[in-house]
C-alpha atoms as a PDB file:
ATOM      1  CA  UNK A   1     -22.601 -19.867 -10.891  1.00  0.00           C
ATOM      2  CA  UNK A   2     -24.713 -16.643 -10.331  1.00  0.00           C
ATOM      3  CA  UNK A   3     -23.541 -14.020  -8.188  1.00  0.00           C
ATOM      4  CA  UNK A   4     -25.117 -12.532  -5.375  1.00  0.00           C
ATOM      5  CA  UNK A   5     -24.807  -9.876  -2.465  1.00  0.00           C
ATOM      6  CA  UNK A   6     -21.733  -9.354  -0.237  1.00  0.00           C
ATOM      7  CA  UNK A   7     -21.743  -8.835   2.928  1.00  0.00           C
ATOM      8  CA  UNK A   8     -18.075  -7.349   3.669  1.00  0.00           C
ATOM      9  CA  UNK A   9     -16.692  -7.324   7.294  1.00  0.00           C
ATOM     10  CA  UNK A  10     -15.835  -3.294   6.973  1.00  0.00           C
ATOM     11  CA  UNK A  11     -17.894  -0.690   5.200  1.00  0.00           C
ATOM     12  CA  UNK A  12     -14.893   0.855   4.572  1.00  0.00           C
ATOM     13  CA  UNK A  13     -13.017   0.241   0.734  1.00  0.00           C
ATOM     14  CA  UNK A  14      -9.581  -2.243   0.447  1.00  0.00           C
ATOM     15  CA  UNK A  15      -7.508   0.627  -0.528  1.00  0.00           C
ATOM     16  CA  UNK A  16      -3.978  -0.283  -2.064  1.00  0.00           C
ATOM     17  CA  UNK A  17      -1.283   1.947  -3.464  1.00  0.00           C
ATOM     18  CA  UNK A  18       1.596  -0.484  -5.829  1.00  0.00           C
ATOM     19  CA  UNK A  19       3.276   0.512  -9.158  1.00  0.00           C
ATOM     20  CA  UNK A  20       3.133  -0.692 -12.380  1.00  0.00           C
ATOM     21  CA  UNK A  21       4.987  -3.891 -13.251  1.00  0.00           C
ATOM     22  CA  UNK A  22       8.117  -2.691 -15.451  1.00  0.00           C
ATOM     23  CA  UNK A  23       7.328  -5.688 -18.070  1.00  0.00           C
ATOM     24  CA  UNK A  24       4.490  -3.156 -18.932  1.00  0.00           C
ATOM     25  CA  UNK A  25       6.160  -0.493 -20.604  1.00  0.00           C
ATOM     26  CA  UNK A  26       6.593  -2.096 -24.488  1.00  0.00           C
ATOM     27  CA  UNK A  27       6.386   1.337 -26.151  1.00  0.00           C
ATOM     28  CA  UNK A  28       7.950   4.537 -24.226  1.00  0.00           C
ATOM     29  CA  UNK A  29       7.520   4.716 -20.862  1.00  0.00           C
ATOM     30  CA  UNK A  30       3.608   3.673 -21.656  1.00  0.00           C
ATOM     31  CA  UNK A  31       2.031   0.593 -19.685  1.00  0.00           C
ATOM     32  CA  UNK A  32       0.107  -1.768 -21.515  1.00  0.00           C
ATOM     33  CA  UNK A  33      -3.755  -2.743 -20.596  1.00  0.00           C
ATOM     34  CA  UNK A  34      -2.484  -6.608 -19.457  1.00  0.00           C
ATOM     35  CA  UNK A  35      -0.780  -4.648 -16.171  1.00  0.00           C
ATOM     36  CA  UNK A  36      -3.324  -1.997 -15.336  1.00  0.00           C
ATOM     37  CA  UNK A  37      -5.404  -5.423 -15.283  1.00  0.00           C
ATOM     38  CA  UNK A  38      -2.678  -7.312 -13.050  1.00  0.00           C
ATOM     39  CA  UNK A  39      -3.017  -4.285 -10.548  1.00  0.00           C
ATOM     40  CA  UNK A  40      -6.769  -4.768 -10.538  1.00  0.00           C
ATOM     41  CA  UNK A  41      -5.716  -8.662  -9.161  1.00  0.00           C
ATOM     42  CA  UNK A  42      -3.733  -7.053  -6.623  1.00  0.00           C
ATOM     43  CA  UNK A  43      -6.141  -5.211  -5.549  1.00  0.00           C
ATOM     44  CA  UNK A  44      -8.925  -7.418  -5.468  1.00  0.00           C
ATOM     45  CA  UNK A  45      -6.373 -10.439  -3.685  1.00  0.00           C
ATOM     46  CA  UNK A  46      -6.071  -7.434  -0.669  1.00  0.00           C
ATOM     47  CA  UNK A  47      -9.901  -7.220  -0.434  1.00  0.00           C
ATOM     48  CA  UNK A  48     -10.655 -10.811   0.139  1.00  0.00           C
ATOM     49  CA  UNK A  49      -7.707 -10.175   2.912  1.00  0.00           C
ATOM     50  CA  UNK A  50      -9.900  -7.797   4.404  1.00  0.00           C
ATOM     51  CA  UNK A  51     -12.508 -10.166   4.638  1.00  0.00           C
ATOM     52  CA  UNK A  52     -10.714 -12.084   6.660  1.00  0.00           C
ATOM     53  CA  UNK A  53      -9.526 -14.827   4.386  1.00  0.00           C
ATOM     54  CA  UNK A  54      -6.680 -14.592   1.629  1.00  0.00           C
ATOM     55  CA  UNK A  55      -5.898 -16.506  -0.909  1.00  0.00           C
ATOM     56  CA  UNK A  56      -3.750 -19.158   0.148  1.00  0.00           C
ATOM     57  CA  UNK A  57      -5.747 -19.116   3.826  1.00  0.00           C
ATOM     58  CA  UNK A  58      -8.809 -19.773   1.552  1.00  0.00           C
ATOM     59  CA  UNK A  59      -6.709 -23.077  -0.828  1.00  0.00           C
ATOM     60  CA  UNK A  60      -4.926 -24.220   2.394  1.00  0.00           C
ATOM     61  CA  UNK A  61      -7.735 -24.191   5.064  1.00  0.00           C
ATOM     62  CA  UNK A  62     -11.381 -24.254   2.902  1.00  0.00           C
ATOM     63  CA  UNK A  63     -10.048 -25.961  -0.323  1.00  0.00           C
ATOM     64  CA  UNK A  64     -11.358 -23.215  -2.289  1.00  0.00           C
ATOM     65  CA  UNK A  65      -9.308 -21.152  -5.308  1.00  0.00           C
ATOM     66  CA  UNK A  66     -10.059 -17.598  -5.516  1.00  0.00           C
ATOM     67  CA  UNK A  67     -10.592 -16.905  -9.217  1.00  0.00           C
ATOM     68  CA  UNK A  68     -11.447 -13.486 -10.742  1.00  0.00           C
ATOM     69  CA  UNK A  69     -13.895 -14.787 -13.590  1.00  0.00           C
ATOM     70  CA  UNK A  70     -14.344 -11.736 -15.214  1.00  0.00           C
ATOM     71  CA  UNK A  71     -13.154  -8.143 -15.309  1.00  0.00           C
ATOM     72  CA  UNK A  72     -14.510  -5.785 -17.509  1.00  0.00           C
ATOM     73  CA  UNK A  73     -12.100  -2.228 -17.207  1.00  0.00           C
ATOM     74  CA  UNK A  74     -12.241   1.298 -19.009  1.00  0.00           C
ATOM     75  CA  UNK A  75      -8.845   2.505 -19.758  1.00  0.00           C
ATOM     76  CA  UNK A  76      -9.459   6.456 -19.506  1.00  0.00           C
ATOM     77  CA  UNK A  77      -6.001   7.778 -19.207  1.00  0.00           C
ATOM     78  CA  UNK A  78      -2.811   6.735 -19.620  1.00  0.00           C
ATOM     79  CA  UNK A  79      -0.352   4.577 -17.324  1.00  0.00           C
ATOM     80  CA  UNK A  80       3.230   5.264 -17.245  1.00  0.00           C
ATOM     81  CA  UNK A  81       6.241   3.139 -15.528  1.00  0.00           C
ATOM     82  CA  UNK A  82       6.687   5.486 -12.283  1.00  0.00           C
ATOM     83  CA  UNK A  83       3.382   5.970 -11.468  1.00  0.00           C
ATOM     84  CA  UNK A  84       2.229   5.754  -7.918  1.00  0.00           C
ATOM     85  CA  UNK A  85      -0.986   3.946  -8.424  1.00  0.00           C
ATOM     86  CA  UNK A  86      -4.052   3.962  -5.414  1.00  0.00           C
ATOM     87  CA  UNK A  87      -6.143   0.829  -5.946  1.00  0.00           C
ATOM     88  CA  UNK A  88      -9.813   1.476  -4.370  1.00  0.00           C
ATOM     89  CA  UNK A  89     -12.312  -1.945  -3.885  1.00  0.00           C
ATOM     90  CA  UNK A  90     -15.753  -1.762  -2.688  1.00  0.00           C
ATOM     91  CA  UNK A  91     -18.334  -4.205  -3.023  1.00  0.00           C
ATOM     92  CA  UNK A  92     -21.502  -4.065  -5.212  1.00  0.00           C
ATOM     93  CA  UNK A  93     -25.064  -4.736  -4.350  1.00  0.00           C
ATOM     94  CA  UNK A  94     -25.032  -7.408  -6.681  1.00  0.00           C
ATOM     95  CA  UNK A  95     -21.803  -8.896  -5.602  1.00  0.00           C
ATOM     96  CA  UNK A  96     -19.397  -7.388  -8.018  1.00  0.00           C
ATOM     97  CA  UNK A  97     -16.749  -5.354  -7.109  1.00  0.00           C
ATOM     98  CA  UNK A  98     -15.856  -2.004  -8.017  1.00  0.00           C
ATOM     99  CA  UNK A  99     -12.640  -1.415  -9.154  1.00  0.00           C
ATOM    100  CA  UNK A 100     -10.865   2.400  -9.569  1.00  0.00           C
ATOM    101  CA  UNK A 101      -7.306   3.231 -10.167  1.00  0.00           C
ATOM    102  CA  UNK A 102      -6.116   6.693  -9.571  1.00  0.00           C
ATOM    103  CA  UNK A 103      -2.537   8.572 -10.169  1.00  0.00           C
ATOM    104  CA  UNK A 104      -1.686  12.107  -8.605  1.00  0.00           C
ATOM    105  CA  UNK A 105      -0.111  14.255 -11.893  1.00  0.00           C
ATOM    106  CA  UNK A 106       0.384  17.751 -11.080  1.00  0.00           C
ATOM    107  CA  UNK A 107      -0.975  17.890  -7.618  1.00  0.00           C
ATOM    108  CA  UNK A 108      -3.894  16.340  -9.220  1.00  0.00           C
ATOM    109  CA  UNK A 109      -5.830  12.976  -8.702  1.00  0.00           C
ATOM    110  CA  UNK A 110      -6.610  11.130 -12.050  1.00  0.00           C
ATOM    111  CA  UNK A 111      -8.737   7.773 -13.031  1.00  0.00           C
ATOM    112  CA  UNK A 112      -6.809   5.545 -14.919  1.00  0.00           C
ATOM    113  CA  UNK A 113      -9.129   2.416 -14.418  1.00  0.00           C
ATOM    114  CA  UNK A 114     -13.034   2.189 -13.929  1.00  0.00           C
ATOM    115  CA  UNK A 115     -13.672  -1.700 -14.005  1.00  0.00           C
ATOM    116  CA  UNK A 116     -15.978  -4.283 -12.170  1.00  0.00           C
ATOM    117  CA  UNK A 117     -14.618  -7.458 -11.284  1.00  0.00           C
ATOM    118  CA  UNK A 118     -16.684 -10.908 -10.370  1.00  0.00           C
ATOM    119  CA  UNK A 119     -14.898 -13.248  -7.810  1.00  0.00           C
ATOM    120  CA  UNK A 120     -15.735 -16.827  -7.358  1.00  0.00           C
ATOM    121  CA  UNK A 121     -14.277 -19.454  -4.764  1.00  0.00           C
ATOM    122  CA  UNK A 122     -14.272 -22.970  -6.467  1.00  0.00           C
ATOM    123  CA  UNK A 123     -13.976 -25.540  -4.468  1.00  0.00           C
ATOM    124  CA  UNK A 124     -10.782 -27.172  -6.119  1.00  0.00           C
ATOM    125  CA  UNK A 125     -10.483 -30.526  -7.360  1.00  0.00           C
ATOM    126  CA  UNK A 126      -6.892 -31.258  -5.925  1.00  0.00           C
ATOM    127  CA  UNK A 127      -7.198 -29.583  -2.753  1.00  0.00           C
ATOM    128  CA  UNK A 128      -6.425 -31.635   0.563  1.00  0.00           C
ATOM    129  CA  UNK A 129      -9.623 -30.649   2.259  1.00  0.00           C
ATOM    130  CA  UNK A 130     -12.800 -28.592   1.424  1.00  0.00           C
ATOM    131  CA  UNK A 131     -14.194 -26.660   4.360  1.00  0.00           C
ATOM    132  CA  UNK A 132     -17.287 -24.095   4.014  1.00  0.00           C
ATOM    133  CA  UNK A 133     -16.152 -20.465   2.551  1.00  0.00           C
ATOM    134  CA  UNK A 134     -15.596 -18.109   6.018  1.00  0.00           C
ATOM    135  CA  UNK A 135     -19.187 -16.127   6.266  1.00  0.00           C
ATOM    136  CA  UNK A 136     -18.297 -12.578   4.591  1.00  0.00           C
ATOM    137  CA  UNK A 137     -17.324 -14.663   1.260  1.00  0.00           C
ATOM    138  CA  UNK A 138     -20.125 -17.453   1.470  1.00  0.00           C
ATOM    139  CA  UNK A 139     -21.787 -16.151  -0.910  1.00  0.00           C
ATOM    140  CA  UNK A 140     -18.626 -16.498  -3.237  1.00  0.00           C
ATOM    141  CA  UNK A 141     -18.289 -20.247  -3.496  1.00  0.00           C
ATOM    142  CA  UNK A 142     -19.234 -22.404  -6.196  1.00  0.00           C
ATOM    143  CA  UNK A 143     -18.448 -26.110  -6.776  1.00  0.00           C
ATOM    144  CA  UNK A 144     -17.321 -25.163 -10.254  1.00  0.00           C
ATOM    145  CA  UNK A 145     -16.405 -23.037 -12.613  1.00  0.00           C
ATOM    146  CA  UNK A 146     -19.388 -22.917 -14.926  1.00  0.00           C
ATOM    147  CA  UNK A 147     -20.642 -19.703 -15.588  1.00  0.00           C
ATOM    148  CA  UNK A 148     -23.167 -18.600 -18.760  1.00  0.00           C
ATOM    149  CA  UNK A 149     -22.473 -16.752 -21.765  1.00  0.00           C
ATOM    150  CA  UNK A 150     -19.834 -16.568 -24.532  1.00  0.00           C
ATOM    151  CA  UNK A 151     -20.783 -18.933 -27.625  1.00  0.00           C
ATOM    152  CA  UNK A 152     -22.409 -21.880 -28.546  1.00  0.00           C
ATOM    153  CA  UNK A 153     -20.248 -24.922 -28.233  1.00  0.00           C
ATOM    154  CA  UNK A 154     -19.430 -25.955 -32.075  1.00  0.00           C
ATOM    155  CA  UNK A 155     -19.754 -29.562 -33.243  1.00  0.00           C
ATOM    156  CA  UNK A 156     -16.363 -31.366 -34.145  1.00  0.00           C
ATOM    157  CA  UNK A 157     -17.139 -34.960 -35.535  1.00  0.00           C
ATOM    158  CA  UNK A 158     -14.926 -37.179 -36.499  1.00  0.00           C
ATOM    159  CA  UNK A 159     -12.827 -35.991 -39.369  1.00  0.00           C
ATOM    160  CA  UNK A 160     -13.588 -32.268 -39.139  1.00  0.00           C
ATOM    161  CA  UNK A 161     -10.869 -30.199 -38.205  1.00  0.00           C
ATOM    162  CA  UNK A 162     -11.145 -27.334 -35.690  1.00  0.00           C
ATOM    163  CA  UNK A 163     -10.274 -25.016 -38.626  1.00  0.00           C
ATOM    164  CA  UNK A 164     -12.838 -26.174 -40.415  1.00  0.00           C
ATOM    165  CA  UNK A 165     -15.294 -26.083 -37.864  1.00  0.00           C
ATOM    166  CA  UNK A 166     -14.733 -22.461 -36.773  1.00  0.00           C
ATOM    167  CA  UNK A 167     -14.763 -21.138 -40.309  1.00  0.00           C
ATOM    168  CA  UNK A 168     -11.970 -20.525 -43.357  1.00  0.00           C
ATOM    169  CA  UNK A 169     -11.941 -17.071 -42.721  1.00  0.00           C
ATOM    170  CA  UNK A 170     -11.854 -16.770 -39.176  1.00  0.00           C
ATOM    171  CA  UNK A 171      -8.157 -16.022 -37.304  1.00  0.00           C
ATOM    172  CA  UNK A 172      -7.217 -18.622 -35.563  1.00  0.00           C
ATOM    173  CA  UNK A 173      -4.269 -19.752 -33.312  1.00  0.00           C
ATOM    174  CA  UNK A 174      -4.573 -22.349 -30.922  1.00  0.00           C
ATOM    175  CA  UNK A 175      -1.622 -22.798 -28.157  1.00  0.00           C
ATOM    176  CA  UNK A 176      -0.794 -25.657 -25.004  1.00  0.00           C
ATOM    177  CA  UNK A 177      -1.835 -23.690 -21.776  1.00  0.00           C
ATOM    178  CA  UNK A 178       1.440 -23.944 -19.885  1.00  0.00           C
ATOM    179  CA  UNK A 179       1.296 -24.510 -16.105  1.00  0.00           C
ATOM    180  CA  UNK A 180       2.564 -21.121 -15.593  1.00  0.00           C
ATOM    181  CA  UNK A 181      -0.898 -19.716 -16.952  1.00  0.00           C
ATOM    182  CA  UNK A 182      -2.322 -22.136 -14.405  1.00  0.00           C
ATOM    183  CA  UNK A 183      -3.998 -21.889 -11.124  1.00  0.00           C
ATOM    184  CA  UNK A 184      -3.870 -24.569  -7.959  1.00  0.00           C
ATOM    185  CA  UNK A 185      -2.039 -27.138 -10.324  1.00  0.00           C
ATOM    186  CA  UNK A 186      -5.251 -27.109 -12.718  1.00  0.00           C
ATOM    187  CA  UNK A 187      -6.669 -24.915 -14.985  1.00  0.00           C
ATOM    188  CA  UNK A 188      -5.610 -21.790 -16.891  1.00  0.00           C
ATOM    189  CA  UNK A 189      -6.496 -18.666 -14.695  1.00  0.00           C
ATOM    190  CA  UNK A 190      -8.315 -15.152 -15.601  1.00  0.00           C
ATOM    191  CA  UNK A 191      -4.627 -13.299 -16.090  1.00  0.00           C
ATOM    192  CA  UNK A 192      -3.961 -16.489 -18.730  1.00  0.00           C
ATOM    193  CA  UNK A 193      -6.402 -15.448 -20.808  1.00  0.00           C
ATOM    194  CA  UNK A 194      -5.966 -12.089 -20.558  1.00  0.00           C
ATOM    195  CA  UNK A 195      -2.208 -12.647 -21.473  1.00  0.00           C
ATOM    196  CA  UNK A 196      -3.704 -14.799 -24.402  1.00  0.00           C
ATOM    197  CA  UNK A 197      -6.071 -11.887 -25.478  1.00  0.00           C
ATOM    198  CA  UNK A 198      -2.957  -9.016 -25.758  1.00  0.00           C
ATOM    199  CA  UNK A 199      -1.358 -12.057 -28.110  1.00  0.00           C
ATOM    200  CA  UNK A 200      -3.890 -13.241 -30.108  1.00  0.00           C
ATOM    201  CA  UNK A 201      -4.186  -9.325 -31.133  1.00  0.00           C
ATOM    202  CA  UNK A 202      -0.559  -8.902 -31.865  1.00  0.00           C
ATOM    203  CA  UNK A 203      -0.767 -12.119 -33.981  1.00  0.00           C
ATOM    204  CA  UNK A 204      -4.153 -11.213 -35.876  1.00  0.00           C
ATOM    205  CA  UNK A 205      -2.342  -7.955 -36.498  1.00  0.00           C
ATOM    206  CA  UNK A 206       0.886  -9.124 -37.734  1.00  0.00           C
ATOM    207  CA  UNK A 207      -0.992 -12.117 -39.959  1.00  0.00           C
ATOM    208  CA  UNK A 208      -3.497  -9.332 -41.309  1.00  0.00           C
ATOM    209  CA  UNK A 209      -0.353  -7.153 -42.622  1.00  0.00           C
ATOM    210  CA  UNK A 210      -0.425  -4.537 -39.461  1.00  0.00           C
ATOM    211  CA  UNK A 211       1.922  -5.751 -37.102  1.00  0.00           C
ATOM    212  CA  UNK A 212       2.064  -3.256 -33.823  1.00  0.00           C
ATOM    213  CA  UNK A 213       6.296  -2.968 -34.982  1.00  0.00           C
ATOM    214  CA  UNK A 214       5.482  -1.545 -38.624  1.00  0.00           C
ATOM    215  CA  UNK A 215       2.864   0.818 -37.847  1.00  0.00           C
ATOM    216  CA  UNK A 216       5.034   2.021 -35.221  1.00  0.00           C
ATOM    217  CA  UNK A 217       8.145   1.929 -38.148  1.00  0.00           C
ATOM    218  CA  UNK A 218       6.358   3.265 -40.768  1.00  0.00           C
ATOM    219  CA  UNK A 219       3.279   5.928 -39.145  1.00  0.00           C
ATOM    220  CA  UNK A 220       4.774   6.537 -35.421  1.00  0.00           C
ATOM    221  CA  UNK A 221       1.245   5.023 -34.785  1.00  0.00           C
ATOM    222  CA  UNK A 222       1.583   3.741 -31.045  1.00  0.00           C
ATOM    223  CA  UNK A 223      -1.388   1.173 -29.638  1.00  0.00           C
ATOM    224  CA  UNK A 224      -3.974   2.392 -27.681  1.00  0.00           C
ATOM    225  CA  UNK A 225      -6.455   0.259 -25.616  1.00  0.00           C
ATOM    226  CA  UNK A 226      -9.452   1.866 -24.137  1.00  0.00           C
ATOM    227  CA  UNK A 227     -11.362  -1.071 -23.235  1.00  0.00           C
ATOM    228  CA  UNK A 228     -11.343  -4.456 -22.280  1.00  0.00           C
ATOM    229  CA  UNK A 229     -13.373  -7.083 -21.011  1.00  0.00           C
ATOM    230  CA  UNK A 230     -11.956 -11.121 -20.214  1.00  0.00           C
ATOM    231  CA  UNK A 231     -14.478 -13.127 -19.128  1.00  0.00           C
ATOM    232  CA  UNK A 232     -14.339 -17.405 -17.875  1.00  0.00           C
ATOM    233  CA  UNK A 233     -16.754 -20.079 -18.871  1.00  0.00           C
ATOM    234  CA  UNK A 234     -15.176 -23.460 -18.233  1.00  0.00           C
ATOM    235  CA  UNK A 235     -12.056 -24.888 -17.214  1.00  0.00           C
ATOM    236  CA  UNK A 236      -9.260 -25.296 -19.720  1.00  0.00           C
ATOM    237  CA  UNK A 237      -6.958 -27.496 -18.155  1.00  0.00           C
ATOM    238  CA  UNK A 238      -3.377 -27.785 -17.645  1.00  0.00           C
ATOM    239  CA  UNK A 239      -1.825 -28.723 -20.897  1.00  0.00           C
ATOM    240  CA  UNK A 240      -4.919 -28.454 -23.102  1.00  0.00           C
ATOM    241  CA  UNK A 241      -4.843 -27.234 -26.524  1.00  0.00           C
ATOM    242  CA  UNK A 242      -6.614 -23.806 -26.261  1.00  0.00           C
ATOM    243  CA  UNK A 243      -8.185 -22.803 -29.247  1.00  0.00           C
ATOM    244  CA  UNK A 244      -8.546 -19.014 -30.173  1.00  0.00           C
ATOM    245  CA  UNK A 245     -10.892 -17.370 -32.422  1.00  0.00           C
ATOM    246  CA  UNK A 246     -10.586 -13.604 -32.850  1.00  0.00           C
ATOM    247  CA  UNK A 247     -12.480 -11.385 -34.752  1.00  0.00           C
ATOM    248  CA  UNK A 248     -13.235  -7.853 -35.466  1.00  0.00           C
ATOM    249  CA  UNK A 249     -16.706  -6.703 -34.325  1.00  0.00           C
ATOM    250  CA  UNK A 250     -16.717  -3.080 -35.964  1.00  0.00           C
ATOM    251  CA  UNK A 251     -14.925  -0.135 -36.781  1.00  0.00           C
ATOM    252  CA  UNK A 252     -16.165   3.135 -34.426  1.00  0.00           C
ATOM    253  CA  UNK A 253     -15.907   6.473 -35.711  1.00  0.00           C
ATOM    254  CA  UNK A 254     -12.970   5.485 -37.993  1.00  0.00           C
ATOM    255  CA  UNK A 255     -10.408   5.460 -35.334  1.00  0.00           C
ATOM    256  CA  UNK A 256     -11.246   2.432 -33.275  1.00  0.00           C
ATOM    257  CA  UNK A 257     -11.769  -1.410 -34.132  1.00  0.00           C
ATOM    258  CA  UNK A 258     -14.124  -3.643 -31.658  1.00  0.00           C
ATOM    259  CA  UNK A 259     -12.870  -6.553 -31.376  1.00  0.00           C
ATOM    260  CA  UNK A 260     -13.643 -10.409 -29.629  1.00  0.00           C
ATOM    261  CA  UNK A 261     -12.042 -13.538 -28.722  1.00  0.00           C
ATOM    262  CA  UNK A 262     -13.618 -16.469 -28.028  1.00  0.00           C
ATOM    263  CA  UNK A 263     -11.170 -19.594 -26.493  1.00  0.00           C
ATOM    264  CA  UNK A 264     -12.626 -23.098 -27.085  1.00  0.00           C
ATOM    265  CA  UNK A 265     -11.268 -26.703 -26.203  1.00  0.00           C
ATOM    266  CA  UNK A 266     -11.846 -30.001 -27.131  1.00  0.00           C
ATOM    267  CA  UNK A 267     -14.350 -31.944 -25.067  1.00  0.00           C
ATOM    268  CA  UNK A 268     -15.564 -35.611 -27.282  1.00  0.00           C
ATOM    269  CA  UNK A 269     -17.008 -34.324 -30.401  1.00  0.00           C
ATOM    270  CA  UNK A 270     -17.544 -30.646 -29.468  1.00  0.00           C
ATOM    271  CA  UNK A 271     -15.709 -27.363 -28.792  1.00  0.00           C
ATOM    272  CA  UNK A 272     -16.653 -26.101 -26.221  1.00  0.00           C
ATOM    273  CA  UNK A 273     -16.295 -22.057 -25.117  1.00  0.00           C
ATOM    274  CA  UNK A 274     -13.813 -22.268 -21.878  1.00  0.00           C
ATOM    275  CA  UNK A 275     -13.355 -18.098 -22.189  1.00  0.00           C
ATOM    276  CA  UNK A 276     -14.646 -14.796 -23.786  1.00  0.00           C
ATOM    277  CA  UNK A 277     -12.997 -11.469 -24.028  1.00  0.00           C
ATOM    278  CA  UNK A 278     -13.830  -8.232 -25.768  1.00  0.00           C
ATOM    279  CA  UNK A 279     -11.150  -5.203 -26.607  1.00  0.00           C
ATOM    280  CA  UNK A 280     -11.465  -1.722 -27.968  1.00  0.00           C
ATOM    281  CA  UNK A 281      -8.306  -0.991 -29.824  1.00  0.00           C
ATOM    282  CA  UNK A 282      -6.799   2.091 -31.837  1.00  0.00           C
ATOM    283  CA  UNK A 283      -4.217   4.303 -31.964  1.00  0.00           C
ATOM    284  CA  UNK A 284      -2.335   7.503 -30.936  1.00  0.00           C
ATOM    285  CA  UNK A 285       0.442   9.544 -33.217  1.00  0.00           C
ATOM    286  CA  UNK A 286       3.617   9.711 -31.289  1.00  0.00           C
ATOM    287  CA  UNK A 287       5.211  12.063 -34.042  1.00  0.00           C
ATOM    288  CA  UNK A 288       4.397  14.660 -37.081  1.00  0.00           C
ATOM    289  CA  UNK A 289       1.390  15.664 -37.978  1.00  0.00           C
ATOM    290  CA  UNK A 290      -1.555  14.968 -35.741  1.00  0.00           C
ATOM    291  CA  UNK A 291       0.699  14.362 -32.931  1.00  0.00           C
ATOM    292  CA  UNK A 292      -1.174  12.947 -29.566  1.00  0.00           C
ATOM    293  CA  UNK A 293      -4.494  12.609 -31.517  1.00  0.00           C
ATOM    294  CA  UNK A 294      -5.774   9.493 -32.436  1.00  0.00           C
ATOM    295  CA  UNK A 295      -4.997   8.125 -35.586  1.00  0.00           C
ATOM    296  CA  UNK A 296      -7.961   7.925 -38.215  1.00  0.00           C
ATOM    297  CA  UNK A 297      -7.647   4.218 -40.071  1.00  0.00           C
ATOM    298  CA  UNK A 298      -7.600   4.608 -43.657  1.00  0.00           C
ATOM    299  CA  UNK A 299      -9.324   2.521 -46.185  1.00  0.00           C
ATOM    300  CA  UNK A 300      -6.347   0.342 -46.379  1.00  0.00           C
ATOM    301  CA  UNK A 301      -5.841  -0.491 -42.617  1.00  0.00           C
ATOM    302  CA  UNK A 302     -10.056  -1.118 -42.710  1.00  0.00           C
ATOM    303  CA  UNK A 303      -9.724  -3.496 -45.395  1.00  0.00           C
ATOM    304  CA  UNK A 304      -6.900  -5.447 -43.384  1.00  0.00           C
ATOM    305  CA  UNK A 305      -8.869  -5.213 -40.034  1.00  0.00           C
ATOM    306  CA  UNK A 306     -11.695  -7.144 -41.730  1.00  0.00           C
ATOM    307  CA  UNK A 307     -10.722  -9.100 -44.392  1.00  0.00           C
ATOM    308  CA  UNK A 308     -11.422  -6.899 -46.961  1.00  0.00           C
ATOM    309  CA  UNK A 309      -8.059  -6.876 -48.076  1.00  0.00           C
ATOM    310  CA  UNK A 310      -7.614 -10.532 -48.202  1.00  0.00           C
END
């Protein structure tokens, strides 16, 4: 599926103003990256609204599922639980959309989010009709999802396990999508993955030694996410086993770790990529010395981020 050009019904931006979900706030009253991401849905759900044709409008009357198939967000300020958040949307020449989240903190207006999002309508495989996308969103549709990029698909005959076959040393956890990642009574949706990515980190961290609860226990170090990308391939189905592969790219400047996921299932005698996701990960001081600077990873915490250690 490649994108192309939008032609929206109003020049004008979807402009949306919500708050934070209150799930969000893990640590203080910080929100995590996983809801400034679920506001970006929001907001995106509202433009296709102002096109003329929501969500269920588009299932109901065209057969088509609006998926976001990838979203690709800088984090530059933090997110807290009673923020007022405005939600701009305008569409890209090249038939992305721009995404920006603002907050208003002492009379002033601050960015929170800078993303681009790519929308797709797939015409859905258990729909009761399929009708031609409405005009302003032609350009959207697709008869699948099947988009480029990501990772080769990696060969699984018979008798090799997928352990094997993605490497000794590589993380891996592989998980049932549930039907409540799930979209139109199918396949596991962008927010599934993204929900997938924030655990997949939490479990790499925790199996690696570093688990978000003792650096917070032991160096008031709290987790900081400054960028993220989550990006669809291929349907993973309803009830599939997903199969996760993270790993850490690099280390930047000593205080951040670059980091990837790549989500494979079965299919015959191959895995094949279904999702891709990036994430730029350190962390703040909450208390003592260094307080609200970011936290410089020591030897120690470099060795466990990759594999050094092990």
């Amino acid at each position: 599926m490649t994108a192309t050009p939008v032609a929206p019904t109003t020049a004008a931006p979807t402009v949306v103003r919500a708050r934070p979900g209150y799930e969000g706030a893990n640590i203080r009253t910080w929100i995590g990256f996983k809801h400034f991401i679920y506001l970006v849905e929001q907001a995106v759900l509202q433009w296709l609204a102002d096109q003329g044709a929501g969500a269920r409008t588009l299932f109901i009357e065209h057969g088509l599922g609006a998926e976001i198939v990838e979203c690709s967000v800088q984090l530059p300020a933090v997110l807290e639980i009673d923020d007022e958040v405005t939600a701009r949307v305008a569409a890209r020449p090249d038939g992305r959309l721009d995404v920006r989240l603002t907050v208003v903190r002492d009379g002033a207006e601050v960015t929170v989010l800078r993303g681009k999002v790519t929308v797709a309508l797939v015409r859905e495989r258990k729909a009761d009709r399929h009708r031609t996308a409405p005009p302003a969103l032609a350009a959207l549709e697709t008869a699948e999802l099947a988009r480029p990029g990501g990772s080769a698909p990696i060969p699984l005959p018979p008798g090799r396990s997928v352990r094997s076959a993605v490497g000794a040393d590589a993380f891996l956890w592989s998980w049932r999508a549930p039907y409540f990642y799930c979209h139109y009574t199918d396949r596991v949706q962008h927010s599934g993955f993204v929900r997938a990515l924030e655990e997949v980190v939490d479990r790499f961290l925790a199996d690696r030694g570093i688990s978000v609860g003792r650096l917070l226990d032991e160096r008031s170090w709290i987790p900081v996410v400054s960028r993220a990308r989550i990006g669809l391939l291929a349907p993973a189905r309803m009830e599939e086993t997903v199969h996760s592969v993270f790993t850490v790219v690099d280390i930047l400047r000593g205080v951040m770790f670059d980091a990837r996921m790549d989500c494979y299932v079965q299919r015959g005698d191959r895995l094949v990529p279904v999702a891709t996701a990036s994430i730029l990960h350190g962390y703040a001081i909450a208390a003592g010395e260094g307080a609200g600077g970011l936290a410089e990873l020591d030897d120690a915490t470099v060795a466990a981020l990759t594999g050094g250690g092990r």
